[in-house]
C-alpha atoms as a PDB file:
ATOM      1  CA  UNK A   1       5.614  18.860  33.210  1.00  0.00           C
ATOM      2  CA  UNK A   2       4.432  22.023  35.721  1.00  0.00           C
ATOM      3  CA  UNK A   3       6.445  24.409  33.108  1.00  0.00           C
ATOM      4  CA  UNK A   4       4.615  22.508  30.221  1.00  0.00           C
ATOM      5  CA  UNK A   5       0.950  22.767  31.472  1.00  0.00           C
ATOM      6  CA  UNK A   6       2.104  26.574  33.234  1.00  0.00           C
ATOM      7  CA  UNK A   7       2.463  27.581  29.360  1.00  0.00           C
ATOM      8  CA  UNK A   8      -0.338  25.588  28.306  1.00  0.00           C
ATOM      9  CA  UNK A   9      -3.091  27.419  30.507  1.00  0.00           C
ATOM     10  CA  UNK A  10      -1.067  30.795  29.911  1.00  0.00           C
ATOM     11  CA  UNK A  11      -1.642  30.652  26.279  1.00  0.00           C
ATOM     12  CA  UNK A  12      -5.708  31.401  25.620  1.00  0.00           C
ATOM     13  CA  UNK A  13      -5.527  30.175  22.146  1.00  0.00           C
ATOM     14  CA  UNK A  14      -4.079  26.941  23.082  1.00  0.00           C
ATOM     15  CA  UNK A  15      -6.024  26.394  25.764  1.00  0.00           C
ATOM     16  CA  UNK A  16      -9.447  27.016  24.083  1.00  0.00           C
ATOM     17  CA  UNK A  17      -8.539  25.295  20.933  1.00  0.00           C
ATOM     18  CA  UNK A  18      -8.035  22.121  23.265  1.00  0.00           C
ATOM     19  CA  UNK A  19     -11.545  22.529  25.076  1.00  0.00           C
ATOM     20  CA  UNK A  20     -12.873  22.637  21.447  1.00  0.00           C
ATOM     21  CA  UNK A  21     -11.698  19.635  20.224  1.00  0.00           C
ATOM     22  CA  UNK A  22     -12.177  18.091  23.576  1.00  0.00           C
ATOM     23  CA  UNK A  23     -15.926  18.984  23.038  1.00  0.00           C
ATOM     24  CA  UNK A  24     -15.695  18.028  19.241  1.00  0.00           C
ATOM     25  CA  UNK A  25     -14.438  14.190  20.039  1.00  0.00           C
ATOM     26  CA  UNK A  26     -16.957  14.165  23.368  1.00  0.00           C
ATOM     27  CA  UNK A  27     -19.646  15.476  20.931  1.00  0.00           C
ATOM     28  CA  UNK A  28     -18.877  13.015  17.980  1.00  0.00           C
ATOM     29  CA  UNK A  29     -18.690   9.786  20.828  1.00  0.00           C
ATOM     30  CA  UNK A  30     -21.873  10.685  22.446  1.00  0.00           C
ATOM     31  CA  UNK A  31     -23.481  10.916  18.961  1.00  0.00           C
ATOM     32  CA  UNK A  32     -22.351   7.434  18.097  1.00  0.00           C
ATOM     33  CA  UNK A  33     -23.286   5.773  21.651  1.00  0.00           C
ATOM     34  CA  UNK A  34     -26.778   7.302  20.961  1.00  0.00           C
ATOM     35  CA  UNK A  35     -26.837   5.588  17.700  1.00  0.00           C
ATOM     36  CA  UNK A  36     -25.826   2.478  18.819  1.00  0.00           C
ATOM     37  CA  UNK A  37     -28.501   2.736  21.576  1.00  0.00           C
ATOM     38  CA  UNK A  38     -31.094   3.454  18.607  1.00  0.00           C
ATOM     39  CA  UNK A  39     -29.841   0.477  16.715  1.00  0.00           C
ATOM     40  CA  UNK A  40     -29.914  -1.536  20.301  1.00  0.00           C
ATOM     41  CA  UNK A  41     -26.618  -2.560  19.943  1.00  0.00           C
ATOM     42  CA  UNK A  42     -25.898  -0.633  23.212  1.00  0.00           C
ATOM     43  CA  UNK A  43     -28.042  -0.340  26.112  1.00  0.00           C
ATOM     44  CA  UNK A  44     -30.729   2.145  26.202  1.00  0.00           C
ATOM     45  CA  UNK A  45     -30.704   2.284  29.955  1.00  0.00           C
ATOM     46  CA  UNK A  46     -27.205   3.956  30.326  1.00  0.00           C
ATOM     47  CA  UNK A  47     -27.751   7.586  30.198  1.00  0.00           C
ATOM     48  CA  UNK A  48     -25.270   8.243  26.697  1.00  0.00           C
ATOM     49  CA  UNK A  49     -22.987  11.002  28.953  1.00  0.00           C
ATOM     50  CA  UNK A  50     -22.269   7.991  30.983  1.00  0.00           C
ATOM     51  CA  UNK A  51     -21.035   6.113  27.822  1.00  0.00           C
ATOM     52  CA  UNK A  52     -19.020   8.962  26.715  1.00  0.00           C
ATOM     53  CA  UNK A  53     -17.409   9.325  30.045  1.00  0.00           C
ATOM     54  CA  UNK A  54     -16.500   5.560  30.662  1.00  0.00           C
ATOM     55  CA  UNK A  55     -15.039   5.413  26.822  1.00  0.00           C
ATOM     56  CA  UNK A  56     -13.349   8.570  26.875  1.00  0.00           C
ATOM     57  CA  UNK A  57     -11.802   7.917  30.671  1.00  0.00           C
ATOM     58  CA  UNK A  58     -10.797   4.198  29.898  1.00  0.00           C
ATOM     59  CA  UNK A  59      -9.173   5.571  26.582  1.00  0.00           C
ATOM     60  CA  UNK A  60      -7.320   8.192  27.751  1.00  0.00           C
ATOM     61  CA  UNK A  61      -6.036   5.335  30.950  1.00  0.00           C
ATOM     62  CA  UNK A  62      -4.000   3.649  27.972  1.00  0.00           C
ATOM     63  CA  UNK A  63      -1.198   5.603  26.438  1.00  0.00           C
ATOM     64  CA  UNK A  64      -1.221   7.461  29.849  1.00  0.00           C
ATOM     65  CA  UNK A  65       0.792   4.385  30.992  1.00  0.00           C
ATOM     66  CA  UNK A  66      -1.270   3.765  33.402  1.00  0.00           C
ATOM     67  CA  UNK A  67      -2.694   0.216  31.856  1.00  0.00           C
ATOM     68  CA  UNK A  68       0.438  -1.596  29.925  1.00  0.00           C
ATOM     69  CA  UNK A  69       3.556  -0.429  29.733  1.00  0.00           C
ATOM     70  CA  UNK A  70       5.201   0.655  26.343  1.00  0.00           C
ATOM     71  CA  UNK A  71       5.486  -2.942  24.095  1.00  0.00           C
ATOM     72  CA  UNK A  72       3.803  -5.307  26.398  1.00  0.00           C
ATOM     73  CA  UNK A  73       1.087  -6.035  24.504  1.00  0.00           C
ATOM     74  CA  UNK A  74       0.551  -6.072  20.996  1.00  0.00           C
ATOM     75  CA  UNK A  75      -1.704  -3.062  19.598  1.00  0.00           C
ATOM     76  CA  UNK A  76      -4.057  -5.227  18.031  1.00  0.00           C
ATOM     77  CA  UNK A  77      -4.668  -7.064  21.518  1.00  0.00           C
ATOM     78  CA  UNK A  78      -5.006  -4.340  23.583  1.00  0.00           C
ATOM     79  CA  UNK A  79      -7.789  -2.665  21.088  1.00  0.00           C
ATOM     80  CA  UNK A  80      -9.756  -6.022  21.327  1.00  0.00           C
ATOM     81  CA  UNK A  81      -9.392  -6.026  25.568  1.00  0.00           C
ATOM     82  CA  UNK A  82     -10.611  -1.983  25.486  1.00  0.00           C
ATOM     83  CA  UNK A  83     -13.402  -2.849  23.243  1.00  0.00           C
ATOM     84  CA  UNK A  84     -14.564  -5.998  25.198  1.00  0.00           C
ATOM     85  CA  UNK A  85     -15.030  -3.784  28.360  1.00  0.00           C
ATOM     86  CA  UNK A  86     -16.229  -0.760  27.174  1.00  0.00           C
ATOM     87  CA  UNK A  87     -19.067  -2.974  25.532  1.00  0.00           C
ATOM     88  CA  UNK A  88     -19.231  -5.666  27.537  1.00  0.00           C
ATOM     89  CA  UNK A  89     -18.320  -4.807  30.865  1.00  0.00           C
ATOM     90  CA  UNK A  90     -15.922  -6.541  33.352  1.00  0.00           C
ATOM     91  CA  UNK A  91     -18.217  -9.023  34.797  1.00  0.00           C
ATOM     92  CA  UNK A  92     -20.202 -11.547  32.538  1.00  0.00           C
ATOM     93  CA  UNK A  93     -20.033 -13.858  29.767  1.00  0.00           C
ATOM     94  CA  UNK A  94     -17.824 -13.224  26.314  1.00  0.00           C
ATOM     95  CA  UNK A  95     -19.318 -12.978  23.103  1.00  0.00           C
END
C-alpha cells in the first residue's frame, strides 16, 4: 500500500486527475443536497458542505471495510441502512 500511494502522489497527472473528479462528485452531491433543501425534502438548516461531507465520509466508510465485511449483508440492504442515516439520522423515528 506505501509503494502504491508513493507512485500515486509521484505521478502529477494521476494525482490531479483524482482531485478533479474528487471535486467533480463533491461538486455534483452538494448541488443535489441544495436541491433537495430547495424542494424541503432536506433540511435547510444544515449548511449543504456539511451534507456533502457526512454523505461522502459515510460512503466512502463502506467498501473501505470498515462497516460490513465482504458478503454479510445483501447490497440491496445495506443501500437502504446508508440511505436511512444519511437522511434520517441515527436517533429518531423511521419513516
Amino acid at each position: 500500500m506505501t509503494g502504491l500511494l508513493r507512485e500515486f502522489f509521484a505521478a502529477p497527472p494521476a494525482a490531479s486527475d483524482a482531485r478533479e473528479q474528487s471535486q467533480d462528485l463533491h461538486g455534483l452531491v452538494e448541488e443535489l443536497v441544495r436541491r433537495g433543501q430547495a424542494r424541503g425534502e432536506i433540511r435547510r438548516t444544515i449548511d449543504p458542505r456539511l451534507g456533502v461531507a457526512v454523505i461522502l465520509s459515510t460512503s466512502a466508510a463502506i467498501p473501505a471495510g470498515n462497516v460490513w465485511r465482504p458478503g454479510e449483508l445483501a447490497p440491496e440492504a445495506a443501500r437502504a441502512q446508508f440511505f436511512e442515516v444519511v437522511f434520517h439520522g441515527l436517533t429518531g423515528e423511521t419513516k
